[in-house]
C-alpha atoms as a PDB file:
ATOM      1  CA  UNK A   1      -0.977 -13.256  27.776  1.00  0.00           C
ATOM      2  CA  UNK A   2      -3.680 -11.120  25.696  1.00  0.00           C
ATOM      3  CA  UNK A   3      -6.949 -12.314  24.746  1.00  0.00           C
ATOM      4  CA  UNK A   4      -5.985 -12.281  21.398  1.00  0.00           C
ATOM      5  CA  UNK A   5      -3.809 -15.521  21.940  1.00  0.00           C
ATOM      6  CA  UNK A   6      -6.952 -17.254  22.796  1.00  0.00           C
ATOM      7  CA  UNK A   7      -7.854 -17.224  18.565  1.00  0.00           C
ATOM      8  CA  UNK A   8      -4.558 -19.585  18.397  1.00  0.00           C
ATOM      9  CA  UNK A   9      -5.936 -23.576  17.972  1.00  0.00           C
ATOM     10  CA  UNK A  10      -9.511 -22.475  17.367  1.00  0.00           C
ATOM     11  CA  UNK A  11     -11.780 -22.807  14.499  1.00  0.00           C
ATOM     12  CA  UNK A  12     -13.051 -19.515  13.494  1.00  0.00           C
ATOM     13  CA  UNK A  13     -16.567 -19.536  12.082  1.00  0.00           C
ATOM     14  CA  UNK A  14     -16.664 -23.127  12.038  1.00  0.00           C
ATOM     15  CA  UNK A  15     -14.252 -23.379   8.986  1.00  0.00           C
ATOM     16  CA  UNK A  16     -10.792 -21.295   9.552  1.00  0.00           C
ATOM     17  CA  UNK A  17      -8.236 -23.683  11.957  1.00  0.00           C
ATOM     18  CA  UNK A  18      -5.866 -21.056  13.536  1.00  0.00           C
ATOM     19  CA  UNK A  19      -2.480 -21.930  13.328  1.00  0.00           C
ATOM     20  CA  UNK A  20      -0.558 -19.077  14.081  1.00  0.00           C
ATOM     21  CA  UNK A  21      -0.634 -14.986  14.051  1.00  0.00           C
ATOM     22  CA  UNK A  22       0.760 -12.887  11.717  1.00  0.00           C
ATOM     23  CA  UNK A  23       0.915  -9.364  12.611  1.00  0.00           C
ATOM     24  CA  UNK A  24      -1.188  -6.760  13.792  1.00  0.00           C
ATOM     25  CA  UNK A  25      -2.305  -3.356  12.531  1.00  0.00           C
ATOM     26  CA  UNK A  26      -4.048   0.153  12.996  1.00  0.00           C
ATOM     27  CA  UNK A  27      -7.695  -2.081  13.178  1.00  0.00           C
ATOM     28  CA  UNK A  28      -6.995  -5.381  12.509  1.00  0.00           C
ATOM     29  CA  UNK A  29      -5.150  -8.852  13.355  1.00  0.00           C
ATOM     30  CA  UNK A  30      -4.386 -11.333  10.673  1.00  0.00           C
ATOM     31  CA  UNK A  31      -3.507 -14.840  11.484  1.00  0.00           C
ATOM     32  CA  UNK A  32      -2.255 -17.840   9.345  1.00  0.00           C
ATOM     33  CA  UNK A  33      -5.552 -20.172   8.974  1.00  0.00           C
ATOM     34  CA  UNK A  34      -6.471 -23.190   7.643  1.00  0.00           C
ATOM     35  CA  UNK A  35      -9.266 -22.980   5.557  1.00  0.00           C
ATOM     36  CA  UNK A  36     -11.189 -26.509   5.940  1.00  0.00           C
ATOM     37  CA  UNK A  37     -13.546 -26.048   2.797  1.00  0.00           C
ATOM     38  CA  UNK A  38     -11.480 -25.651   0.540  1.00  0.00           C
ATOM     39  CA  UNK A  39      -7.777 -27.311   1.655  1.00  0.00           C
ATOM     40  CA  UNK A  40      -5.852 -24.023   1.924  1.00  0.00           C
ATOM     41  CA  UNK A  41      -3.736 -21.750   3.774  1.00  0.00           C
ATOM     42  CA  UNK A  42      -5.103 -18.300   4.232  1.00  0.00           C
ATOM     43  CA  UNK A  43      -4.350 -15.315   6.150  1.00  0.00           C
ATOM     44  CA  UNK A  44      -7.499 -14.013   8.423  1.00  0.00           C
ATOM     45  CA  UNK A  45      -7.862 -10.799   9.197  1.00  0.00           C
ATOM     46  CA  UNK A  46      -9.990 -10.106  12.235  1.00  0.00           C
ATOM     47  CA  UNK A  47     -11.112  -6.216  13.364  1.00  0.00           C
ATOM     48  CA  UNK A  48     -10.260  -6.127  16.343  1.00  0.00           C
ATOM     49  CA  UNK A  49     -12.366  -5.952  19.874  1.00  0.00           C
ATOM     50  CA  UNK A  50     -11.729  -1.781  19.930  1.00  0.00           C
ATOM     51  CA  UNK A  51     -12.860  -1.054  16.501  1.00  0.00           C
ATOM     52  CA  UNK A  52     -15.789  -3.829  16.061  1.00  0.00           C
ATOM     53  CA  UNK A  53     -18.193  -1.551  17.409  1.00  0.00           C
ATOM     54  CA  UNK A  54     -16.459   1.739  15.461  1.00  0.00           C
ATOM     55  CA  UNK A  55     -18.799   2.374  12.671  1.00  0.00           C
ATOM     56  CA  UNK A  56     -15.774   4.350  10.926  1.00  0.00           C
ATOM     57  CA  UNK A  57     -13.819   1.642  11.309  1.00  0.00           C
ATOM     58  CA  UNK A  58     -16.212  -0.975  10.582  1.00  0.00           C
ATOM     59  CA  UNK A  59     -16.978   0.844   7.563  1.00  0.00           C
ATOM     60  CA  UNK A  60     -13.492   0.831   6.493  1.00  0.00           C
ATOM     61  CA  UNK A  61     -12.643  -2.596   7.185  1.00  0.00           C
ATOM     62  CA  UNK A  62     -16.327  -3.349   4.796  1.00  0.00           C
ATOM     63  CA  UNK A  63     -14.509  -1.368   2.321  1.00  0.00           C
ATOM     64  CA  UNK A  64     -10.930  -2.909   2.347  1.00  0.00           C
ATOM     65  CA  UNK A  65     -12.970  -6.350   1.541  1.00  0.00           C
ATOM     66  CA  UNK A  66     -15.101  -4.974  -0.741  1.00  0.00           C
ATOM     67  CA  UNK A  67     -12.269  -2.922  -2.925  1.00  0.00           C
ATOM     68  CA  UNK A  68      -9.712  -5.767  -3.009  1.00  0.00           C
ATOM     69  CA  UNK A  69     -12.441  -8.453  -3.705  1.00  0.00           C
ATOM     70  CA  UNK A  70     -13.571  -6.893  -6.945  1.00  0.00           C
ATOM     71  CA  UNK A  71      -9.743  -6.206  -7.850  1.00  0.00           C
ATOM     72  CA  UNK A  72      -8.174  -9.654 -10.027  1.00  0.00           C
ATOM     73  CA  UNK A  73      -4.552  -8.956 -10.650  1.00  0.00           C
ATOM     74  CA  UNK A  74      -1.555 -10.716 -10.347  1.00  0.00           C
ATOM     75  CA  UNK A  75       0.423  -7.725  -8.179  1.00  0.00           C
ATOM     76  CA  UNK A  76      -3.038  -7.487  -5.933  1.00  0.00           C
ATOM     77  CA  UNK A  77      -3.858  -9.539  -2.476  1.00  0.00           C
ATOM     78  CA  UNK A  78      -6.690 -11.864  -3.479  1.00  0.00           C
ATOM     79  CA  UNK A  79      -9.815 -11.777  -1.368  1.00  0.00           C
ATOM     80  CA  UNK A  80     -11.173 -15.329  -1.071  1.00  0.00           C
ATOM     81  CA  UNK A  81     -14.018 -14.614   1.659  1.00  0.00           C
ATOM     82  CA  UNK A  82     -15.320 -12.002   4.395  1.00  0.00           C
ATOM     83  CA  UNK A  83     -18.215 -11.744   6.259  1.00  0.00           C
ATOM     84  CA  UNK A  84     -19.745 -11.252   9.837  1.00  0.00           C
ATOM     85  CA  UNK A  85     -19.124 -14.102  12.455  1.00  0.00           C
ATOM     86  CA  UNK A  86     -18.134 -13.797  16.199  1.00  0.00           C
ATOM     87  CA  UNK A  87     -18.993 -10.678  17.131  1.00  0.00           C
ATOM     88  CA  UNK A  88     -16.345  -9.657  14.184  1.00  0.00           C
ATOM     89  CA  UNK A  89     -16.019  -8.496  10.689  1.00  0.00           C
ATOM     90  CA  UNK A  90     -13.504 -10.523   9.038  1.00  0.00           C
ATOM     91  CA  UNK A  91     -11.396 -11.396   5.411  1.00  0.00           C
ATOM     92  CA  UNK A  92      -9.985 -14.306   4.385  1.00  0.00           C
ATOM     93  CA  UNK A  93      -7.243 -13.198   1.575  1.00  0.00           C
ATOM     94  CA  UNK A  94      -4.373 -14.712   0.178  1.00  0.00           C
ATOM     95  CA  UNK A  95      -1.331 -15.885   2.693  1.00  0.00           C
ATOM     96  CA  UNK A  96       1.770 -14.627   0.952  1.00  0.00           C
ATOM     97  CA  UNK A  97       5.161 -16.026   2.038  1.00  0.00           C
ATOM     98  CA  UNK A  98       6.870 -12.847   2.026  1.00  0.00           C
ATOM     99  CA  UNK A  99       8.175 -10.284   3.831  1.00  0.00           C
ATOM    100  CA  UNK A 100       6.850  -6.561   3.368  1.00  0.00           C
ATOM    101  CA  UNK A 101       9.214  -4.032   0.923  1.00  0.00           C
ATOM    102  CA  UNK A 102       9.514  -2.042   4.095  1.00  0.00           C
ATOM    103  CA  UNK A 103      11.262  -5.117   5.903  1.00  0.00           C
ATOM    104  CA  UNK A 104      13.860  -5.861   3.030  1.00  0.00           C
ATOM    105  CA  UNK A 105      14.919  -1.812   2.875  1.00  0.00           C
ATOM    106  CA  UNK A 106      14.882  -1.915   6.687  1.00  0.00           C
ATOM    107  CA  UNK A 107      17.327  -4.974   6.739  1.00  0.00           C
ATOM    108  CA  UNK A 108      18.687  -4.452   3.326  1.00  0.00           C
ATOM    109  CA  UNK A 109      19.281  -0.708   2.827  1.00  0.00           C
ATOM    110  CA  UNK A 110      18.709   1.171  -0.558  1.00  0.00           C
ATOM    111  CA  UNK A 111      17.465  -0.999  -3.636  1.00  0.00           C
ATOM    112  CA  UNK A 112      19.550  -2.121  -6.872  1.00  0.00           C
ATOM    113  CA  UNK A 113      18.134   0.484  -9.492  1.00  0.00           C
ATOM    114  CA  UNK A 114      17.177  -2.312 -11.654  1.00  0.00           C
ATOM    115  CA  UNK A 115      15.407  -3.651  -9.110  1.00  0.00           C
ATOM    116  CA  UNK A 116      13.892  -0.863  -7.752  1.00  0.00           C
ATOM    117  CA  UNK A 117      12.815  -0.213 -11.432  1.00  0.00           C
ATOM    118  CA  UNK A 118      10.991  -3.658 -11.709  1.00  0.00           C
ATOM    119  CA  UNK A 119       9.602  -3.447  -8.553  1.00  0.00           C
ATOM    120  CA  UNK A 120       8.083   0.124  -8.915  1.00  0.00           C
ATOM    121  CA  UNK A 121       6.617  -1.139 -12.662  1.00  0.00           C
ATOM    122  CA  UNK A 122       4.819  -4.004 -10.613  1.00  0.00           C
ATOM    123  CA  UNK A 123       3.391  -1.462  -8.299  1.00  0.00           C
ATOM    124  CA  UNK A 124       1.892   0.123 -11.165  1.00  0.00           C
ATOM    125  CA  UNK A 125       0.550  -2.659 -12.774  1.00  0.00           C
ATOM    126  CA  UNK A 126      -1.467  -3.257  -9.796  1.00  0.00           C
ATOM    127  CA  UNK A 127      -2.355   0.436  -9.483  1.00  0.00           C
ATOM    128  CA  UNK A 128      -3.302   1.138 -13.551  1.00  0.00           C
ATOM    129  CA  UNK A 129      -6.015  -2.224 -12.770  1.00  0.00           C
ATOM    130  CA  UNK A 130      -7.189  -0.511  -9.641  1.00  0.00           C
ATOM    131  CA  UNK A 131      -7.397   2.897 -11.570  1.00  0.00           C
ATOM    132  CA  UNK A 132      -9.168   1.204 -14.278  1.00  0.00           C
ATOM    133  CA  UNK A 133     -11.804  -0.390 -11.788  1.00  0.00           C
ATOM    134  CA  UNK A 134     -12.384   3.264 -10.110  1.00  0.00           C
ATOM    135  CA  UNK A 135     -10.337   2.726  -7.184  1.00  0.00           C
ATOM    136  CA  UNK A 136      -7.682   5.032  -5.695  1.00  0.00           C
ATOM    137  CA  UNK A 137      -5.737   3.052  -3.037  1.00  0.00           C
ATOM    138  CA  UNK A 138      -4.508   6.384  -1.336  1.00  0.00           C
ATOM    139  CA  UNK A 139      -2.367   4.782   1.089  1.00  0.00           C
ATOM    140  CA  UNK A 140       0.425   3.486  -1.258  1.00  0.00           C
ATOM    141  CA  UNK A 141       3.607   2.712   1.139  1.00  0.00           C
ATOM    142  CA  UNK A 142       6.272  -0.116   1.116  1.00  0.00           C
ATOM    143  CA  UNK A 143       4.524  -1.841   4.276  1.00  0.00           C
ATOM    144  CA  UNK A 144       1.904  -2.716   1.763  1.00  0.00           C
ATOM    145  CA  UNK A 145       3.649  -4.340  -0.479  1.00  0.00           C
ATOM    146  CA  UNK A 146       4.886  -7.654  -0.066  1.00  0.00           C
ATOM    147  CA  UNK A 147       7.720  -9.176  -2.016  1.00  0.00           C
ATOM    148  CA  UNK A 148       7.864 -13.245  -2.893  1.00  0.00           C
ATOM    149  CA  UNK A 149      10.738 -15.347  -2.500  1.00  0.00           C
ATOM    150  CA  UNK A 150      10.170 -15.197  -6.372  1.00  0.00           C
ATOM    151  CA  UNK A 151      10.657 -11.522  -6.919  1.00  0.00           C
ATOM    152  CA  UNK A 152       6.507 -10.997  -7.469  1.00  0.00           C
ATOM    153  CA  UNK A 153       4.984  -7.646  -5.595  1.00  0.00           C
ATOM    154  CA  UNK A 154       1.911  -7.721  -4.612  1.00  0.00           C
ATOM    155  CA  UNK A 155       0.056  -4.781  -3.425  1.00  0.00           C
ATOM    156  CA  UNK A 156      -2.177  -5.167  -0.266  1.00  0.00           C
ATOM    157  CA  UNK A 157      -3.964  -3.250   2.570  1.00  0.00           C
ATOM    158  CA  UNK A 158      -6.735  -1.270   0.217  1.00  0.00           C
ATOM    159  CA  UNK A 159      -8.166  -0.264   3.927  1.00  0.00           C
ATOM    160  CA  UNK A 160      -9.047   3.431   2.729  1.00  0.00           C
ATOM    161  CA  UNK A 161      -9.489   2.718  -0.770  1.00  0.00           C
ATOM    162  CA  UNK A 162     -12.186   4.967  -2.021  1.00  0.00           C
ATOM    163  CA  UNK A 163     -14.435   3.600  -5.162  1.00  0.00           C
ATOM    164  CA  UNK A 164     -15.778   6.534  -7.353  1.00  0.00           C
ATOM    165  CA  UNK A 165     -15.985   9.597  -5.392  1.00  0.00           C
ATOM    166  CA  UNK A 166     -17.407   8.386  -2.474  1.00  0.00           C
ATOM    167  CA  UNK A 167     -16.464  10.381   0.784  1.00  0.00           C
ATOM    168  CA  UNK A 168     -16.987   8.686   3.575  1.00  0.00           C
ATOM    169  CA  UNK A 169     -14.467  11.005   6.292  1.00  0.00           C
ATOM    170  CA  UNK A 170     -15.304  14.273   6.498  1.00  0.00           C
ATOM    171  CA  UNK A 171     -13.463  17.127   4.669  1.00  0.00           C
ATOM    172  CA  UNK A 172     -10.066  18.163   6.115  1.00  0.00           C
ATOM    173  CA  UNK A 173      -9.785  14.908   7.835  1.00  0.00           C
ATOM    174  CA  UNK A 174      -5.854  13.430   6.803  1.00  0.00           C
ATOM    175  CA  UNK A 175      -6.150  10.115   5.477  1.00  0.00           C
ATOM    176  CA  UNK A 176      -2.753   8.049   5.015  1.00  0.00           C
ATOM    177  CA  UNK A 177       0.968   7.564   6.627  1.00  0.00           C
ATOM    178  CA  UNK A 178       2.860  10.720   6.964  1.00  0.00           C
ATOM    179  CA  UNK A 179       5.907  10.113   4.888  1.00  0.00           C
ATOM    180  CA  UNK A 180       3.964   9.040   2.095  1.00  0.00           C
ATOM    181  CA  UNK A 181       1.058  11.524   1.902  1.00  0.00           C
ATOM    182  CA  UNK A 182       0.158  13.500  -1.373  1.00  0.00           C
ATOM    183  CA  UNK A 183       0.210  17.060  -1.019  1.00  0.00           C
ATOM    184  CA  UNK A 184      -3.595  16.513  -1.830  1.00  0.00           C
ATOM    185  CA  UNK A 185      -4.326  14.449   0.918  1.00  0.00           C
ATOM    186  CA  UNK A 186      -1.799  16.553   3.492  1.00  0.00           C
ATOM    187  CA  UNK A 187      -4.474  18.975   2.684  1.00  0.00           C
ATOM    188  CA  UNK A 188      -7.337  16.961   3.258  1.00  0.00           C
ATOM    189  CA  UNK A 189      -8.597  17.969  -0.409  1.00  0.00           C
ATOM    190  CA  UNK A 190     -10.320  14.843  -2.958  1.00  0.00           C
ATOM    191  CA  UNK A 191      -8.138  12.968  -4.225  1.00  0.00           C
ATOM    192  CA  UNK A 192      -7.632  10.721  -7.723  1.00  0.00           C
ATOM    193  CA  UNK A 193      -5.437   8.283  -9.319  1.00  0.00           C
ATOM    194  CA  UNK A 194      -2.140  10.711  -9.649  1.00  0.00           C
ATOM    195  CA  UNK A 195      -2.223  10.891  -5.660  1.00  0.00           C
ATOM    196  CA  UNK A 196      -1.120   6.999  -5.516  1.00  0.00           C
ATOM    197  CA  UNK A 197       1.514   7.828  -8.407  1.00  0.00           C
ATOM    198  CA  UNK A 198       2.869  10.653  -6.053  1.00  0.00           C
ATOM    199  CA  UNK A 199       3.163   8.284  -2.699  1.00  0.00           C
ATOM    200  CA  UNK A 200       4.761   5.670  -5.310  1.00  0.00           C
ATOM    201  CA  UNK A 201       7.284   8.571  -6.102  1.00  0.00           C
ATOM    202  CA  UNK A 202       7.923   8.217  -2.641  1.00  0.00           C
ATOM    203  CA  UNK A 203       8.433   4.879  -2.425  1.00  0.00           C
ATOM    204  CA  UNK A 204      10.338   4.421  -5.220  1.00  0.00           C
ATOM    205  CA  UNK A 205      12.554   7.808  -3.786  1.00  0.00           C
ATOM    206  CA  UNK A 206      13.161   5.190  -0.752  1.00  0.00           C
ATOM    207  CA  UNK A 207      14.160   2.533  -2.850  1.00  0.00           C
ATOM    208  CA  UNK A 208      16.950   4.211  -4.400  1.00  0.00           C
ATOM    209  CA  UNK A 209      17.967   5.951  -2.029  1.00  0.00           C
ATOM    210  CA  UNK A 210      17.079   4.132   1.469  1.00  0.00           C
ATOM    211  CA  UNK A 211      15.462   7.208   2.931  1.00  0.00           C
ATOM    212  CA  UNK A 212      12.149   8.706   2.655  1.00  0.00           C
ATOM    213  CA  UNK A 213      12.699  12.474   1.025  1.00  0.00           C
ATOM    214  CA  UNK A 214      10.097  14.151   4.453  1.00  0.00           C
ATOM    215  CA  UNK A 215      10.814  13.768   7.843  1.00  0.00           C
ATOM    216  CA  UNK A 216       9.705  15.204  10.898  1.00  0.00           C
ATOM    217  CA  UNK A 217       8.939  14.966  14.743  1.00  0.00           C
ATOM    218  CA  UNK A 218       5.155  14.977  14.277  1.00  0.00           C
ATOM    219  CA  UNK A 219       2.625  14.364  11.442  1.00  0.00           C
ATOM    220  CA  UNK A 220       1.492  17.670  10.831  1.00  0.00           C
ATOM    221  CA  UNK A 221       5.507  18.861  10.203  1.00  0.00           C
ATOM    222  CA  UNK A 222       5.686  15.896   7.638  1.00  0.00           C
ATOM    223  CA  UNK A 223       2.210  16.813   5.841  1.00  0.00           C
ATOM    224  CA  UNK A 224       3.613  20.742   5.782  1.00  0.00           C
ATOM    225  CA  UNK A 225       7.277  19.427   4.317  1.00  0.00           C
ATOM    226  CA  UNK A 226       5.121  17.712   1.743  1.00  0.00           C
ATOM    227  CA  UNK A 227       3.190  20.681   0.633  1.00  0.00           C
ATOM    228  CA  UNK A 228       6.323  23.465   0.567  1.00  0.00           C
ATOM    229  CA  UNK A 229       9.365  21.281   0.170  1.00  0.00           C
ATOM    230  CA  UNK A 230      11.113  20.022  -2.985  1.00  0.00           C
ATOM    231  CA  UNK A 231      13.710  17.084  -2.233  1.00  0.00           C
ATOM    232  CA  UNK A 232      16.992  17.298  -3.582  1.00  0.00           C
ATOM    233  CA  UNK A 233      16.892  14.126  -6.976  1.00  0.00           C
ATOM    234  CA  UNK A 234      17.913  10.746  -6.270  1.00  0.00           C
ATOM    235  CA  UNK A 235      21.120  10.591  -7.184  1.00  0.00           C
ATOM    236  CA  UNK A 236      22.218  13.578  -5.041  1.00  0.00           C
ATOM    237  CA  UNK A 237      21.900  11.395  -2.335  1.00  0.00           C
ATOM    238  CA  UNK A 238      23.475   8.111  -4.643  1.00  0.00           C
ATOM    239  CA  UNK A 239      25.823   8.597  -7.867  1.00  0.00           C
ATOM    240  CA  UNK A 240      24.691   5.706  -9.498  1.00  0.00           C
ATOM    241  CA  UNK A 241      21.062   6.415 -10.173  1.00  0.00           C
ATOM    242  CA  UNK A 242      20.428   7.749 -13.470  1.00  0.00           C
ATOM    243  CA  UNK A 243      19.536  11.236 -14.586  1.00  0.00           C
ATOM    244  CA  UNK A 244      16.650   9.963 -16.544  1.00  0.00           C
ATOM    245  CA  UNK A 245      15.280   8.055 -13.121  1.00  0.00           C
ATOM    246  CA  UNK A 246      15.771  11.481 -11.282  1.00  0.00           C
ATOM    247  CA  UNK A 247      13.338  12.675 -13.535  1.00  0.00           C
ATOM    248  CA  UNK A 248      10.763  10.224 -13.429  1.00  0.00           C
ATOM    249  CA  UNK A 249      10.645  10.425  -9.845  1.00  0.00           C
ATOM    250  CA  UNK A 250      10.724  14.151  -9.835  1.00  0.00           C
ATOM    251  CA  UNK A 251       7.878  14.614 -11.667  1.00  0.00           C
ATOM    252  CA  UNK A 252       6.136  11.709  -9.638  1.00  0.00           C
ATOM    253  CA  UNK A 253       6.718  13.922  -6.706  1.00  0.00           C
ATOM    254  CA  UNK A 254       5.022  17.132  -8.400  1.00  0.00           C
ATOM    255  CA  UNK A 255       3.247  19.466  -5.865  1.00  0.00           C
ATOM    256  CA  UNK A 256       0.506  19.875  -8.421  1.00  0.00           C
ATOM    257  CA  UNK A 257      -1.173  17.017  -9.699  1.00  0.00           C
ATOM    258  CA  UNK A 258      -1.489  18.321 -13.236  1.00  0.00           C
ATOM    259  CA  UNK A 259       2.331  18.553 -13.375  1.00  0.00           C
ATOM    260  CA  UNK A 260       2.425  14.272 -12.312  1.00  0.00           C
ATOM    261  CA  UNK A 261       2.004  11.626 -14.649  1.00  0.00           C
ATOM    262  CA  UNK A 262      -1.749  11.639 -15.735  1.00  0.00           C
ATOM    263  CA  UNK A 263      -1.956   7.998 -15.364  1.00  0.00           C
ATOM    264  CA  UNK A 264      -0.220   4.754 -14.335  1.00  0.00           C
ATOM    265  CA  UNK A 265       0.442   3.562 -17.717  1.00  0.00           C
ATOM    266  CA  UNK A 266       2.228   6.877 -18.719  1.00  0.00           C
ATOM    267  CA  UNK A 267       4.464   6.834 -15.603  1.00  0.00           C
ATOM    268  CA  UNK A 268       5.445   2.852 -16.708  1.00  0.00           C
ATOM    269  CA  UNK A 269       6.306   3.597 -20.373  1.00  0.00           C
ATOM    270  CA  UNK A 270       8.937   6.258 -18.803  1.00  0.00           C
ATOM    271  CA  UNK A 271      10.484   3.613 -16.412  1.00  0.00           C
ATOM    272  CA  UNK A 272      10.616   1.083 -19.410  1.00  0.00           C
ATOM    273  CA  UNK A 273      12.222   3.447 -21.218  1.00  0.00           C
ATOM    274  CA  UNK A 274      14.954   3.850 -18.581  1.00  0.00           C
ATOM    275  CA  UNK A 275      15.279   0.616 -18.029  1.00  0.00           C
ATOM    276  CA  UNK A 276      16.267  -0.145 -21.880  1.00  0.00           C
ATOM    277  CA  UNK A 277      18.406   3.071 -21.538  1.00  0.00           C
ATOM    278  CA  UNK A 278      16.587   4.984 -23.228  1.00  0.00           C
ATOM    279  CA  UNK A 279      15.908   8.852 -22.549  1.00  0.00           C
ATOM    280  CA  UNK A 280      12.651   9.695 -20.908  1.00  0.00           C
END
């Protein structure tokens, strides 16, 4: 048994009852809590033991709580609470009965295009507010995002969200997952709103088509593929997407950012457009 089971049954800062745990990831462990205050289910996210005393990490668990507290949109994780207690840095967010987009195309395989449409126009809702506010999520990927049983996204995990143009990792340094990297970020060069609208290319690549367009056997061979590679459309790899989808995501997936959508608004009025049939 880890220590970590130990958190199970307690009361955490003399007000979170833990029930049960969620899942773990790169820094963090986030249980299903009772809050006692306020009569509410919540999930807790603890950093854990190895990063506590990490200022890098501490720092970017500070941030996550701080980005996504500000951030009041429907397709965004609410932050109720975070703070210090413990000997930990902790959030208390919003418990979402869900499972993650990366889950359902796991078990499910590629998306309905409609679907995949709607779903990719939620993701943008939450990024244009998040643009809007200054922040650049950079770390877009279908593991953050969890669906509802009611068809609602909602975007989560803003762990390396930067605010303004604050640079906290040092140049060169790769921030992000592999598959989903911007060619910007592969580079380890600044990065702004139309990197998120590239990794959501990528996402919404996997959607329709169940694959993501890079692989490799390491990191670095992914980051490279990104930089020099152009995937073959869509609906090479599935006759029923449309042309005009093909093209959205295309562009999306520009090499240059100048050649992307400028903004998350101007890569939703093409989707909408495709949706009602339209040509983009």
């Amino acid at each position: 048994m880890t220590s970590t089971d130990t958190m199970i049954g307690r009361t955490f800062d003399k007000r979170y009852v833990i029930e049960r745990k969620l899942g773990s990831g790169g820094m963090a462990d986030v249980y299903l809590a009772e809050d006692q205050e306020l009569g509410r289910r919540v999930a807790l996210k603890l950093l854990d033991d190895r990063h506590a005393s990490d200022e890098q990490f501490v720092e970017r668990f500070r941030r996550e709580a701080q980005s996504a507290a500000g951030l009041n949109h429907p397709n965004i994780v609410s932050i109720f609470d975070r703070g210090y207690a413990e000997g930990t840095y902790y959030i208390a967010m919003e418990f979402l009965d869900g499972r993650t987009l990366k889950e359902l195309l796991v078990r499910n395989g590629p998306t309905p295009v409609p679907i995949a449409i709607d779903y990719a126009r939620q993701i943008l809702g939450a990024l244009a507010f998040a643009h809007r506010n200054g922040i650049v999520h950079r770390d877009i990927k279908p593991h953050n995002i969890i669906v509802g049983s009611d068809g609602r996204l909602k975007v989560t995990d803003f762990g390396i969200a930067r605010s303004g143009a604050s640079q906290m990792t040092e140049a060169g340094s790769i921030v992000g997952t592999a598959q989903y990297l911007s060619p910007e970020q592969a580079r380890g060069a600044p990065v702004d709103p139309r990197s998120d609208l590239y990794s959501l290319g990528i996402v919404l690549y996997e959607m329709l088509t169940g694959k993501v367009p890079f692989t490799g056997d390491t990191p670095v061979e992914i980051a490279m593929k990104h930089l020099s590679q152009v995937p073959d459309p869509p609906s090479k790899l599935r006759s029923g997407v449309p042309h005009d989808l093909d093209a959205v995501v295309m562009r999306a997936l520009s090499k240059e950012p100048d050649q992307r959508y400028g903004s998350a608004e101007e890569m939703d009025a093409d989707l909408a457009r495709v949706a009602r049939g339209v040509a983009v």
